[in-house]
C-alpha atoms as a PDB file:
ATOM      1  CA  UNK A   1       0.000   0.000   0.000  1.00  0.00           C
ATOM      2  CA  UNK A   2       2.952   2.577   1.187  1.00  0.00           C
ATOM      3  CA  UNK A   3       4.486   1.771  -1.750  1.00  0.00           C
ATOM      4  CA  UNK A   4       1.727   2.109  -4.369  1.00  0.00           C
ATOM      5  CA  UNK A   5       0.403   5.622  -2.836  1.00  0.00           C
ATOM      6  CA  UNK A   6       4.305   7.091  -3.050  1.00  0.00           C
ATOM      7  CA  UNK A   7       5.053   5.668  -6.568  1.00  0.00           C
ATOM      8  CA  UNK A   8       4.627   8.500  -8.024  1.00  0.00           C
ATOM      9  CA  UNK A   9       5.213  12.070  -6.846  1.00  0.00           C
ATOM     10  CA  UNK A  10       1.946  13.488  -6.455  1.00  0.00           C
ATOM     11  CA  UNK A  11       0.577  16.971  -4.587  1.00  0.00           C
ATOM     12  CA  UNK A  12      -0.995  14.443  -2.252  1.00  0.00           C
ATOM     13  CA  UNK A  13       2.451  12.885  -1.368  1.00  0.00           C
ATOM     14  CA  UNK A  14       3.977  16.193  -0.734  1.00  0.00           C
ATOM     15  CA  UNK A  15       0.529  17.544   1.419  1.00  0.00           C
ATOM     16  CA  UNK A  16       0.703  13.919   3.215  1.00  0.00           C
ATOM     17  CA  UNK A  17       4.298  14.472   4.398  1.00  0.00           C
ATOM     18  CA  UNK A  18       4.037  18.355   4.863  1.00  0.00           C
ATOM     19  CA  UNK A  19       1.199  17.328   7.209  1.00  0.00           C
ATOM     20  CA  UNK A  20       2.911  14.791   9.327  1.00  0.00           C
ATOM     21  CA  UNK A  21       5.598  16.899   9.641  1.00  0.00           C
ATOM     22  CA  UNK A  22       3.336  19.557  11.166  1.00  0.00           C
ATOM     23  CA  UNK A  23       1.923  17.123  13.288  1.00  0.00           C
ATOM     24  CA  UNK A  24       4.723  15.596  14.923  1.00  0.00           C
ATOM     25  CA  UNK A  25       7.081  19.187  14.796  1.00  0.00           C
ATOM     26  CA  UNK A  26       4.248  19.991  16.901  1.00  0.00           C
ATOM     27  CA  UNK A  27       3.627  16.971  19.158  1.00  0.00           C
ATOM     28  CA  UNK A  28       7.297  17.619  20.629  1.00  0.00           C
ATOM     29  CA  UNK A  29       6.973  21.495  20.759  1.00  0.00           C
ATOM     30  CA  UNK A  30       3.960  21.026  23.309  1.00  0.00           C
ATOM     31  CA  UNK A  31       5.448  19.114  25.051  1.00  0.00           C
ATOM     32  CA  UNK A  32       8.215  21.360  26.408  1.00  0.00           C
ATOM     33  CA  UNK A  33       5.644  24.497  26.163  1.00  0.00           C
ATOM     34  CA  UNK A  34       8.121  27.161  27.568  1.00  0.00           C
ATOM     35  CA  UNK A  35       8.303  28.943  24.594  1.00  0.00           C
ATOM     36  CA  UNK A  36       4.919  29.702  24.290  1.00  0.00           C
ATOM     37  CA  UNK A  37       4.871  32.739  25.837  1.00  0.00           C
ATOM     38  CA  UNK A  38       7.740  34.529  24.200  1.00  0.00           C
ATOM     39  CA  UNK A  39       8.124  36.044  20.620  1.00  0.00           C
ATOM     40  CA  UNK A  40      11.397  35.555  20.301  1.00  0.00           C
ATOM     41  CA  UNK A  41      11.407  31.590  21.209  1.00  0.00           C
ATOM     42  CA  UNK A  42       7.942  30.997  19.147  1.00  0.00           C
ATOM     43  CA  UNK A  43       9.690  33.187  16.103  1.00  0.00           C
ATOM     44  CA  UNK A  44      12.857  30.597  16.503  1.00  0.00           C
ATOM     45  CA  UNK A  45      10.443  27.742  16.558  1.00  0.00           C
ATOM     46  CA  UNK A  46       8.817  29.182  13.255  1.00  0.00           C
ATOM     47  CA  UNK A  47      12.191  29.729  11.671  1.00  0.00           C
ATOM     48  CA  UNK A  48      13.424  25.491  12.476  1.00  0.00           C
ATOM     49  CA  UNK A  49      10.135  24.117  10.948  1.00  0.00           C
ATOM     50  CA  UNK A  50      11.019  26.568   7.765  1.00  0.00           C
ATOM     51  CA  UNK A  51      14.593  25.123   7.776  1.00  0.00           C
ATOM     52  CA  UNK A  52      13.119  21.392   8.427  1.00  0.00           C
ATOM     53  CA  UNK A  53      10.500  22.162   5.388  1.00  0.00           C
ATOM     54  CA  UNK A  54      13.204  23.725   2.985  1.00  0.00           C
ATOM     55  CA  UNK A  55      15.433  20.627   4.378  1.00  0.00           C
ATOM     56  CA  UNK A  56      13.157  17.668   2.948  1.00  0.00           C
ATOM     57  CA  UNK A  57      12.202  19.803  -0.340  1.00  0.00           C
ATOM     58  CA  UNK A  58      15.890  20.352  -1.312  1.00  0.00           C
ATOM     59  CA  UNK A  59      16.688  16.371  -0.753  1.00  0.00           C
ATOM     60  CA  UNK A  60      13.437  16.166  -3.183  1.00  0.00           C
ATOM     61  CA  UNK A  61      15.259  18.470  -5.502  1.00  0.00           C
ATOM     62  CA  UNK A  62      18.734  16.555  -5.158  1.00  0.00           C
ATOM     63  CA  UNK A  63      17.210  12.945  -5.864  1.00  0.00           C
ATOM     64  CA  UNK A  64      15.294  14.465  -9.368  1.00  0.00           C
ATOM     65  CA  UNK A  65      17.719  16.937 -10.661  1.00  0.00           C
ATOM     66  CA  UNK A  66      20.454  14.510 -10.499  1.00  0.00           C
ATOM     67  CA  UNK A  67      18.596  11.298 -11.832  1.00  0.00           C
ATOM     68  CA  UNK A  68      19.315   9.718  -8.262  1.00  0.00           C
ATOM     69  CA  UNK A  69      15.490   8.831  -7.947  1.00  0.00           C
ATOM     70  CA  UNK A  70      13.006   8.311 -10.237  1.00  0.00           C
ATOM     71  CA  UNK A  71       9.552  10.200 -10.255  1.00  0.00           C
ATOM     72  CA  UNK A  72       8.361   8.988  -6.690  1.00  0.00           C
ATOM     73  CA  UNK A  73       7.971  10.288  -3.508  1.00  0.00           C
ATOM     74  CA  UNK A  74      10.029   7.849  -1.593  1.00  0.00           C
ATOM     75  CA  UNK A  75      12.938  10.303  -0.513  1.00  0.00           C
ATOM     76  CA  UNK A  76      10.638  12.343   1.143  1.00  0.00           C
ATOM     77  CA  UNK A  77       9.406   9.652   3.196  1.00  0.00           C
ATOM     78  CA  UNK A  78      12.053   8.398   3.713  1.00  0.00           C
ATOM     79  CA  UNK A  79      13.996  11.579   5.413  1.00  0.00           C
ATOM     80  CA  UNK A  80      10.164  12.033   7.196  1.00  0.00           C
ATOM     81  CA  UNK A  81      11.063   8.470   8.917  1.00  0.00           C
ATOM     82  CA  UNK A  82      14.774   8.840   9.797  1.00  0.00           C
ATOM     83  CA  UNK A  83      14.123  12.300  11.246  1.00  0.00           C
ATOM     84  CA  UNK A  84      11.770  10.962  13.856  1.00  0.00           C
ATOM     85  CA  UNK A  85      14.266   9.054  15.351  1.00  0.00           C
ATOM     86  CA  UNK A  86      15.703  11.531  16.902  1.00  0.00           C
ATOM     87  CA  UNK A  87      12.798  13.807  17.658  1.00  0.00           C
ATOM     88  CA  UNK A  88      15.291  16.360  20.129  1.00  0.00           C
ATOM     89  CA  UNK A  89      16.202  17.063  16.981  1.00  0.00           C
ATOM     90  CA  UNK A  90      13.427  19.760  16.448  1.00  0.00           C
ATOM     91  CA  UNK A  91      14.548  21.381  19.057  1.00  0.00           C
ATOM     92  CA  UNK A  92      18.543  21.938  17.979  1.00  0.00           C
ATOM     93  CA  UNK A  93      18.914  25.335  15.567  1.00  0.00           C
ATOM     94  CA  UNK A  94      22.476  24.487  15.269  1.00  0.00           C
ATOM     95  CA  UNK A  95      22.557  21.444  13.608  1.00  0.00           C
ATOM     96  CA  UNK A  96      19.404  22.205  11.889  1.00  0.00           C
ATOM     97  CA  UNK A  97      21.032  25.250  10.050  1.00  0.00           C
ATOM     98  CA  UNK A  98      24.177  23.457   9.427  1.00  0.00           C
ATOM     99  CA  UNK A  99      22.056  20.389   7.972  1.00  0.00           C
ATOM    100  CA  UNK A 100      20.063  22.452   5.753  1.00  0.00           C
ATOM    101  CA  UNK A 101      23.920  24.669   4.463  1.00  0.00           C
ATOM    102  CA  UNK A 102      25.035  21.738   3.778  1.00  0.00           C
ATOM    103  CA  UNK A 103      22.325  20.274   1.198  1.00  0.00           C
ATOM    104  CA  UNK A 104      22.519  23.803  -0.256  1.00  0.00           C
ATOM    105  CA  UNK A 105      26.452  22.808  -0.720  1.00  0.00           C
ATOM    106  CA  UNK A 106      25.768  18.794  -1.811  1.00  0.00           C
ATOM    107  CA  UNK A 107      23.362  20.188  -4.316  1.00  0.00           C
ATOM    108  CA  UNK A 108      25.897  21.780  -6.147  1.00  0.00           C
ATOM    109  CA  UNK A 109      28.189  19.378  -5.924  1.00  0.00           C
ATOM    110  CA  UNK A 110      26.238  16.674  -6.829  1.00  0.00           C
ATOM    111  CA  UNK A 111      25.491  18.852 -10.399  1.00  0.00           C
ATOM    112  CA  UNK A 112      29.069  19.320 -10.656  1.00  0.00           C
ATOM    113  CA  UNK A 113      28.367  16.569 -12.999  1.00  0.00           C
ATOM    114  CA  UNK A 114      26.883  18.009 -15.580  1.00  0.00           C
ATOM    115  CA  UNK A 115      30.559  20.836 -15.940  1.00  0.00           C
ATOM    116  CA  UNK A 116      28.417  23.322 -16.493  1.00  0.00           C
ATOM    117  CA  UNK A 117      29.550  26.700 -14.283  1.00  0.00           C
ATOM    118  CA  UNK A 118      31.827  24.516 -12.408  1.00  0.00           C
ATOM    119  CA  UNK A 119      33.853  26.670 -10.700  1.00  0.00           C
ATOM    120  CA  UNK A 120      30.632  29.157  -9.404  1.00  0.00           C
ATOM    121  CA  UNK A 121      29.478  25.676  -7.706  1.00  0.00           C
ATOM    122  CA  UNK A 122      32.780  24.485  -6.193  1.00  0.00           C
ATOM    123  CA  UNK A 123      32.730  28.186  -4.565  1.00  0.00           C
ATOM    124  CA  UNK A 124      29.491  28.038  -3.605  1.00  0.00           C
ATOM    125  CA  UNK A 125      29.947  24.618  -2.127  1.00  0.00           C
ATOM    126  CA  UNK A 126      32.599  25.391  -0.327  1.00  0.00           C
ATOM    127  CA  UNK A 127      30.926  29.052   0.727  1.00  0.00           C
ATOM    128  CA  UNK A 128      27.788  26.922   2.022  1.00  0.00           C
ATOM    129  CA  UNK A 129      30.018  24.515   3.880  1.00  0.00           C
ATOM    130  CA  UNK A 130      32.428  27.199   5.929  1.00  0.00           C
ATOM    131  CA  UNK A 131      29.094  29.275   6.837  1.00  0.00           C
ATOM    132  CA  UNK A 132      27.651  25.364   8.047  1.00  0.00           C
ATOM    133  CA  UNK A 133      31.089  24.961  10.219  1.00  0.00           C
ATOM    134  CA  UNK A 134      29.897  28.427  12.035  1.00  0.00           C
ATOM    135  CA  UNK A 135      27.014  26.672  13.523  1.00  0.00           C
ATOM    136  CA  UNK A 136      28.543  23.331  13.820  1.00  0.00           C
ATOM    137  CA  UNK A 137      32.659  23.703  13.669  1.00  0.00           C
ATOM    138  CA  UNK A 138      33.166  19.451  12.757  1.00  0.00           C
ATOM    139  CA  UNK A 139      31.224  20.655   9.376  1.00  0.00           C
ATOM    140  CA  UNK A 140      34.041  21.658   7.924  1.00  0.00           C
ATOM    141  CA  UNK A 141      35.073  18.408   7.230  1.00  0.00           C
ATOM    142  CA  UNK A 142      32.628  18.815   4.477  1.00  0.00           C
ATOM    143  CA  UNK A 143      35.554  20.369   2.120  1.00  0.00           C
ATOM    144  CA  UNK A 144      37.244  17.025   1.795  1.00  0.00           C
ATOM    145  CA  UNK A 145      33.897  16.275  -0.942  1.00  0.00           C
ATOM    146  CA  UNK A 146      34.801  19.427  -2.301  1.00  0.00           C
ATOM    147  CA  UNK A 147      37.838  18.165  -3.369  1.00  0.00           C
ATOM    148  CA  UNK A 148      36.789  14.658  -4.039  1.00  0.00           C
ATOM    149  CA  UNK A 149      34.496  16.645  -6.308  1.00  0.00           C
ATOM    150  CA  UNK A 150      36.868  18.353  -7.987  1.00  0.00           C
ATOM    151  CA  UNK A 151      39.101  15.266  -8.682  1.00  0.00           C
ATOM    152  CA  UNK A 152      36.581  13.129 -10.403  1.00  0.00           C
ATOM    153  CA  UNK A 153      35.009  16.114 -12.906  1.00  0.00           C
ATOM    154  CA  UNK A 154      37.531  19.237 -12.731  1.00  0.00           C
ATOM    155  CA  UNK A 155      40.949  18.438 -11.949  1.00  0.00           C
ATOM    156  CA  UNK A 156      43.223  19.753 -15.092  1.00  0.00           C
ATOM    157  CA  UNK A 157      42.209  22.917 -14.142  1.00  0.00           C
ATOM    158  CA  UNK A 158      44.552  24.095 -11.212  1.00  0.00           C
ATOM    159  CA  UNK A 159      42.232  27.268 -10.389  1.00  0.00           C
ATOM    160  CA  UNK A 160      39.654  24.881  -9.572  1.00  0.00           C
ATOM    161  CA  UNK A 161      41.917  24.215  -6.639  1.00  0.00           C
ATOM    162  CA  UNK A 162      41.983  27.351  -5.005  1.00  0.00           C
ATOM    163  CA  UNK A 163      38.649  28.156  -5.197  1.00  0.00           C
ATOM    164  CA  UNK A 164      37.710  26.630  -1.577  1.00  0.00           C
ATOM    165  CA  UNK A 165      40.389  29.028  -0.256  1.00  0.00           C
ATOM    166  CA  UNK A 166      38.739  31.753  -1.816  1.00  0.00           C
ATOM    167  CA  UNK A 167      35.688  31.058  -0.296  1.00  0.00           C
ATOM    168  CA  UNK A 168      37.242  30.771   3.242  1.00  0.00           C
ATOM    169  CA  UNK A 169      38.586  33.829   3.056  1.00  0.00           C
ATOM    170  CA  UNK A 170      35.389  35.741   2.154  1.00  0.00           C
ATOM    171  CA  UNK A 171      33.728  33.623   4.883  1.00  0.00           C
ATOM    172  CA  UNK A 172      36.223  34.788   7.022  1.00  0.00           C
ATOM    173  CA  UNK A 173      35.888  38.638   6.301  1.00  0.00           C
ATOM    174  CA  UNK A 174      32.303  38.213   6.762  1.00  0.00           C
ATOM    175  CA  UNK A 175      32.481  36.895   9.989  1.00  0.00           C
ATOM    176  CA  UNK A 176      35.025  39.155  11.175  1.00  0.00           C
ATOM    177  CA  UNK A 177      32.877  41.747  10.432  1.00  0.00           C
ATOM    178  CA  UNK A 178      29.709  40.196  12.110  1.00  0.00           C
ATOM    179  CA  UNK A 179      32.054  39.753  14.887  1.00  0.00           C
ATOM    180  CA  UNK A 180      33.414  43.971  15.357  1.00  0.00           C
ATOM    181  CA  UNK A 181      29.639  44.966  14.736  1.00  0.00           C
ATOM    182  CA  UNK A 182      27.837  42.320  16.824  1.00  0.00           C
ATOM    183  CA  UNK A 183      31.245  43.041  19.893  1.00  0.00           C
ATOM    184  CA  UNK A 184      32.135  38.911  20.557  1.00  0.00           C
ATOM    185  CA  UNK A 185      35.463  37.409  20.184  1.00  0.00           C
ATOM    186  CA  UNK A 186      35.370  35.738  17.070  1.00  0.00           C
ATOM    187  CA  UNK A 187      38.832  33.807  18.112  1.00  0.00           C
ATOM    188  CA  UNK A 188      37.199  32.481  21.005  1.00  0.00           C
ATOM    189  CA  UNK A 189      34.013  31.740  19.539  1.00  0.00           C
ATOM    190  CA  UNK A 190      36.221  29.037  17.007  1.00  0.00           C
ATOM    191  CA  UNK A 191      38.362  28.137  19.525  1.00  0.00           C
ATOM    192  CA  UNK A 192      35.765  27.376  21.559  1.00  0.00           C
ATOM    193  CA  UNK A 193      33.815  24.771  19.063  1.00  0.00           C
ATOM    194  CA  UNK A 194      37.176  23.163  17.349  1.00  0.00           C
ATOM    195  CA  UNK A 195      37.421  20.753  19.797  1.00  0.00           C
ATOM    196  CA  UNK A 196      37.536  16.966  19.407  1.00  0.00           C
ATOM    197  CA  UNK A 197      35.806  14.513  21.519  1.00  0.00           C
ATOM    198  CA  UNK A 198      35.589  10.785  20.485  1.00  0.00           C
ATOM    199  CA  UNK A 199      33.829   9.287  23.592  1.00  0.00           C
ATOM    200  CA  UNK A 200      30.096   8.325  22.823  1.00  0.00           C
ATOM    201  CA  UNK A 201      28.250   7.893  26.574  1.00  0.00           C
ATOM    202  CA  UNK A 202      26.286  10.918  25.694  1.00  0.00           C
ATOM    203  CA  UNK A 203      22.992   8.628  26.454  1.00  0.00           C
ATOM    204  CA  UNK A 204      20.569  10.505  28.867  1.00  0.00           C
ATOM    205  CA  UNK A 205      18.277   7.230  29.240  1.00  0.00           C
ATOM    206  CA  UNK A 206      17.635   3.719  27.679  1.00  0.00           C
ATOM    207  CA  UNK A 207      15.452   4.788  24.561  1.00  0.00           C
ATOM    208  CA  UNK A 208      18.281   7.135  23.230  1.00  0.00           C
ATOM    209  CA  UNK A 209      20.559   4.665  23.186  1.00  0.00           C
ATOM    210  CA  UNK A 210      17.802   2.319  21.974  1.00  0.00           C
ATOM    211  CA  UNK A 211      17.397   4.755  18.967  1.00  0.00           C
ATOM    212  CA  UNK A 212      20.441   5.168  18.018  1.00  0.00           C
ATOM    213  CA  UNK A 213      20.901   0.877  17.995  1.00  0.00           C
ATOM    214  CA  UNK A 214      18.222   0.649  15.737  1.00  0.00           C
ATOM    215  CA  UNK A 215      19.511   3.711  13.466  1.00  0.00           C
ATOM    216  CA  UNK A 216      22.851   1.998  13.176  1.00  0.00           C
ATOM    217  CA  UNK A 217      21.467  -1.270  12.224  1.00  0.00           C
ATOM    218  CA  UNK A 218      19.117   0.747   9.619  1.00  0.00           C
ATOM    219  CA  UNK A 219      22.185   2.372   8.195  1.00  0.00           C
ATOM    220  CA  UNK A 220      23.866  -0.901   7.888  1.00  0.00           C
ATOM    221  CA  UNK A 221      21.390  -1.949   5.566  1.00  0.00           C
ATOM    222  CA  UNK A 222      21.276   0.632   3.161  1.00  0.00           C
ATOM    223  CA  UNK A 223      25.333   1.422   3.220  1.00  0.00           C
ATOM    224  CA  UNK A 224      26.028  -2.531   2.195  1.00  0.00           C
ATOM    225  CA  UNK A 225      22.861  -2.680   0.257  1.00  0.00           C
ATOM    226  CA  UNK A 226      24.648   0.235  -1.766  1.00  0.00           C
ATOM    227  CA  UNK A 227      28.131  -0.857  -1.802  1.00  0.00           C
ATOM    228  CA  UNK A 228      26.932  -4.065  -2.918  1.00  0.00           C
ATOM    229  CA  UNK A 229      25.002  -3.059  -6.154  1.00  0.00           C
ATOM    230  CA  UNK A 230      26.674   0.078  -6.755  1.00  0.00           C
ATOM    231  CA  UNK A 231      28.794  -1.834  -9.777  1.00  0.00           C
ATOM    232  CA  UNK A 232      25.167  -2.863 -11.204  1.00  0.00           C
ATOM    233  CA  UNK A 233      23.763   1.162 -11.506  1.00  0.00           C
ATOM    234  CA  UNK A 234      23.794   3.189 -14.318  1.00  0.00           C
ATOM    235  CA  UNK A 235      27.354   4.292 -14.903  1.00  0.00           C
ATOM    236  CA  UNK A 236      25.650   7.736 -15.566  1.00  0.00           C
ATOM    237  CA  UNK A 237      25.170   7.830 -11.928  1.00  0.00           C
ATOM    238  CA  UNK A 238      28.121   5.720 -10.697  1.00  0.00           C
ATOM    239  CA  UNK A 239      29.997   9.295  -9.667  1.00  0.00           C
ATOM    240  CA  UNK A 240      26.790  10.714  -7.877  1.00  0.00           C
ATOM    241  CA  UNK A 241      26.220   7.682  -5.504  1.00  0.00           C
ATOM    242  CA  UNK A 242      29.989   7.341  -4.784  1.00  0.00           C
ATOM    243  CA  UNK A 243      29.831  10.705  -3.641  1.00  0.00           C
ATOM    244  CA  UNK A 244      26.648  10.354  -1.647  1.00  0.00           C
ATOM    245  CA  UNK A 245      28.565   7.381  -0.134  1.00  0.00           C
ATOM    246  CA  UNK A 246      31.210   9.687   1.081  1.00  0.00           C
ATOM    247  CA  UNK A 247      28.794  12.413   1.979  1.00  0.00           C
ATOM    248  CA  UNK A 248      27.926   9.780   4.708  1.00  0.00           C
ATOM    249  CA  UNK A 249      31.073   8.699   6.055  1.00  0.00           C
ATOM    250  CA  UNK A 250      32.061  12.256   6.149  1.00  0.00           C
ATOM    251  CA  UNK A 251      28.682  12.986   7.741  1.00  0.00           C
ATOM    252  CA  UNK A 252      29.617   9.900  10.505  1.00  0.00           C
ATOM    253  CA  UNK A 253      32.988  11.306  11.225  1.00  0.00           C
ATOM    254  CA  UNK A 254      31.699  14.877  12.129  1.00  0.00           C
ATOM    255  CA  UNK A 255      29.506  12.987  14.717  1.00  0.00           C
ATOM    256  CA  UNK A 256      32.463  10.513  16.360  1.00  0.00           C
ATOM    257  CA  UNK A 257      34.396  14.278  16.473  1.00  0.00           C
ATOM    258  CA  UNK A 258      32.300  16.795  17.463  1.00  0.00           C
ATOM    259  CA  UNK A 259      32.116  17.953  21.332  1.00  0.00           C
ATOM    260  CA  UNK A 260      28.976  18.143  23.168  1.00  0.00           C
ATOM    261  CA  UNK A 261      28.214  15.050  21.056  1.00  0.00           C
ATOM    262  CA  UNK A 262      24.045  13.633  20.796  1.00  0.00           C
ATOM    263  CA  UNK A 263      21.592  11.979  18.416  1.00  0.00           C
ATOM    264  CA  UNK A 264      21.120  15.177  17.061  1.00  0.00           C
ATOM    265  CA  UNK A 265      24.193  15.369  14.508  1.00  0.00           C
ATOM    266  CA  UNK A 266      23.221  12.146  13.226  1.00  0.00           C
ATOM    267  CA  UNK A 267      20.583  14.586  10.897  1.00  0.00           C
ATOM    268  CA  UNK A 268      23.947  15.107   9.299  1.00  0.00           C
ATOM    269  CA  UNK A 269      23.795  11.597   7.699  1.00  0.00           C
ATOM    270  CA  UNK A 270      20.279  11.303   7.297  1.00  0.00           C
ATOM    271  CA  UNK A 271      20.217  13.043   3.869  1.00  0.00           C
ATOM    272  CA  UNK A 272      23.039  10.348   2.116  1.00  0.00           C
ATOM    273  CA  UNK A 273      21.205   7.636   3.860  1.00  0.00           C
ATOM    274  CA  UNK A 274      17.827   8.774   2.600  1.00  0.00           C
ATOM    275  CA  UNK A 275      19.306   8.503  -1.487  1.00  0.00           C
ATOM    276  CA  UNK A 276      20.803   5.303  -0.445  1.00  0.00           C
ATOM    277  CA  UNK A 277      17.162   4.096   1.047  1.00  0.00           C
ATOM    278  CA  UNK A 278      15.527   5.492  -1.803  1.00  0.00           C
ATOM    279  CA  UNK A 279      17.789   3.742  -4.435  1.00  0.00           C
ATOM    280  CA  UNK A 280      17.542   0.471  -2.636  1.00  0.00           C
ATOM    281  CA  UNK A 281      13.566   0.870  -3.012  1.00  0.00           C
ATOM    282  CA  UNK A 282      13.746   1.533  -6.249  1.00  0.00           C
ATOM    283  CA  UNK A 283      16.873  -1.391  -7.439  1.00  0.00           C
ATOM    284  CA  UNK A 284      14.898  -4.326  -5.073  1.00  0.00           C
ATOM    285  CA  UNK A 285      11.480  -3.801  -8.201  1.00  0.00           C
ATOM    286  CA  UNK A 286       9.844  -6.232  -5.653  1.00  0.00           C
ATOM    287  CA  UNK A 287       6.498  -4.954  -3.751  1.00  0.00           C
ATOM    288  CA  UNK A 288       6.683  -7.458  -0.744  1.00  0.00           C
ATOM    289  CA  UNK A 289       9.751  -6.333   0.065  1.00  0.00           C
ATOM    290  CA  UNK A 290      10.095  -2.722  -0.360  1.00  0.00           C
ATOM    291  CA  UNK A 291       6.424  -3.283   1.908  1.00  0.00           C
ATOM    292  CA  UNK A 292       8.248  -4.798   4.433  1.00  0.00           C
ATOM    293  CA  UNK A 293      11.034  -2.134   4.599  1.00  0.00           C
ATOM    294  CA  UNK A 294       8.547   0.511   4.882  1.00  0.00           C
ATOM    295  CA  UNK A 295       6.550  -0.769   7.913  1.00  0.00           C
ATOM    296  CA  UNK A 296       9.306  -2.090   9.657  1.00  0.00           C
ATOM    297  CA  UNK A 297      10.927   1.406   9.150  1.00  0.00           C
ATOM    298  CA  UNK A 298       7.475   3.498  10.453  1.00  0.00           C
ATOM    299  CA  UNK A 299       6.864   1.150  13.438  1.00  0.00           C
ATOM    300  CA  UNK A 300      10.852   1.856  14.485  1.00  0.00           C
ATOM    301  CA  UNK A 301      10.218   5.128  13.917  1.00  0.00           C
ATOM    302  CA  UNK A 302       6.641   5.968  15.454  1.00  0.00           C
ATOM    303  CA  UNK A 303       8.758   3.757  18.626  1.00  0.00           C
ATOM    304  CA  UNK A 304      11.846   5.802  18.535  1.00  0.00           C
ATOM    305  CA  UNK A 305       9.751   8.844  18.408  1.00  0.00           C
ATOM    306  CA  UNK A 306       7.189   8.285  21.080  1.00  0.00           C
ATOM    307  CA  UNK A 307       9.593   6.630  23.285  1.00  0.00           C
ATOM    308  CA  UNK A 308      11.427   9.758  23.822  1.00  0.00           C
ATOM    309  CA  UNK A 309       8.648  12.434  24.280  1.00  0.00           C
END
C-alpha cells in the first residue's frame, strides 16, 4: 500500500508528508511548552520548521535533478522516517542550520556533474560549507567532498583548486565583520567549538541509546545494500552515488568528532542515507519487500519517536 500511494510524486504525497511533519514538529513542541509565551522563542520555533521544510524539499530536488530517484515520492518519506528518530532534533537550531547549508552545498556538488559553471558551484559549495562549520565547527570536514568533487570532474584545471580558499577567506571577512559589529570574540568563539571529543556515553536514558541501535542497524542496511550493487547502476550515476557514499562517512565522522556530542548530529547523515534508502527501493522492483522495509521502518520510527517524548 505505502508503496503504491508514493510511486509517483503526487501533490498528495507532498501535502501527506508536509502534514505529518506539522503534526509531529508539533507533538514535541507542546510538550516542552516554555516557549509559548515569548516572541522571540515561538519566532525561533517558526524559523526550524522553515529550515526542516526547505530541508526535505531540497533532498526532493537533489534525488530528481540529479537522476538519483526516479519520479516517486520515496525520498521524502524516507527523510520524514529517519528524522523521527531523533525527535530532540526539532529542538537543535544548530545542527538544523548546518544540515540544511550543507544540502545547499551537496546540491551543487552533486550537479558538478553536468561541468556546467563549475567553478561558481565548487565556490558556492565550499561558501555553504564554511558558513555550516559556524554553527557546527566538525562541518568543515565537508571540504574534503569538495575536493573529491573536484578530482573526479575538474581536476586539469589548477584554479579549480583554489577556489575553496577563496571562499574561506570571504567567509572569514564576513564573519570578522559580524564579529566587530555584533562586539564577541570571534577567536574564542572558534576556539571554543574546534574541539575533538571521540567518547560516545552521551545517552541521557535507555530509549536514546535504543534509537540510536536501531539507526545503526538501519544504516547498515542501506550502506552494504549500496556498496553491494553500486557496480550494477547506471554508470551515468556511478559518480553521484559514490559521492553520496562519502557524503555519509564524512557525515559519521563529524559525529564521532564533534564535542557536546548527541543523536542530534546524526541529521547530518540522514540526507546520504535517505538517497541510499531510496535507491535500494527503487533497485529491489519487488512490492513485498520494499512493503516490508517501509513498515518495519514506520513502526521503528513511530517507537523511537514516542519513546522519547
Amino acid at each position: 500500500m505505502i508503496t503504491s500511494v508514493f510511486k509517483k510524486s503526487t501533490p498528495l504525497n507532498y501535502s501527506l508528508v508536509v502534514i505529518l511533519i506539522l503534526v509531529f514538529f508539533f507533538l514535541f513542541q507542546i510538550h516542552e511548552p516554555s516557549w509559548v509565551g515569548s516572541y522571540f522563542l515561538m519566532f525561533q520555533k517558526i524559523s526550524l520548521l522553515c529550515f526542516i521544510l526547505a530541508s526535505f524539499f531540497m533532498i526532493n530536488f537533489i534525488v530528481k535533478k540529479n537522476g538519483l530517484s526516479k519520479d516517486n515520492g520515496y525520498s521524502i518519506l524516507f527523510y520524514l522516517l529517519f528524522l523521527l528518530f531523533f525527535p530532540s532534533i526539532l529542538n537543535n537550531t544548530n545542527v538544523i542550520y548546518a544540515s540544511f547549508f550543507i544540502l545547499l552545498a551537496l546540491r551543487r556538488l552533486i550537479s558538478l556533474q553536468s561541468l556546467k559553471a563549475s567553478k561558481e558551484k565548487i565556490f558556492d559549495a565550499s561558501f555553504w560549507i564554511l558558513v555550516a562549520s559556524l554553527f557546527q565547527f566538525w562541518c568543515i570536514l565537508f571540504l574534503i567532498l569538495v575536493f573529491i568533487s573536484i578530482i573526479f570532474h575538474v581536476s586539469r584545471d589548477y584554479r579549480n583548486w583554489i577556489l575553496p580558499f577563496i571562499a574561506l577567506l570571504a567567509v572569514s571577512i564576513l564573519f570578522l565583520t559580524t564579529s566587530l559589529i555584533f562586539d564577541f570574540d570571534a577567536l574564542k568563539f572558534i576556539q571554543d567549538r574546534a574541539v575533538i571529543d571521540l567518547s560516545i556515553d552521551y545517552f541521557k536514558n535507555n530509549y536514546e541509546n535504543g534509537a540510536f541501535s536501531i539507526y545503526v542497524s538501519v544504516v547498515l542496511f542501506f550502506v552494504v545494500s549500496m556498496l553491494m550493487t553500486l557496480s550494477n547502476r547506471p554508470q551515468i550515476v556511478h559518480i553521484s552515488y559514490k559521492k553520496v557514499v562519502a557524503w555519509f562517512f564524512i557525515a559519521v565522522l563529524v559525529f564521532i568528532l564533534s564535542p557536546d556530542k548527541s543523536n542530534d548530529l546524526l541529521l547530518l547523515s540522514i540526507a546520504p542515507l535517505t538517497i541510499m534508502a531510496t535507491s535500494h527501493v527503487e533497485y529491489v522492483q519487488q512490492k513485498l519487500n520494499n512493503e516490508i522495509v517501509f513498515y518495519v521502518l514506520i513502526c521503528c520510527s513511530l517507537f523511537t519517536f514516542f519513546s522519547q517524548l
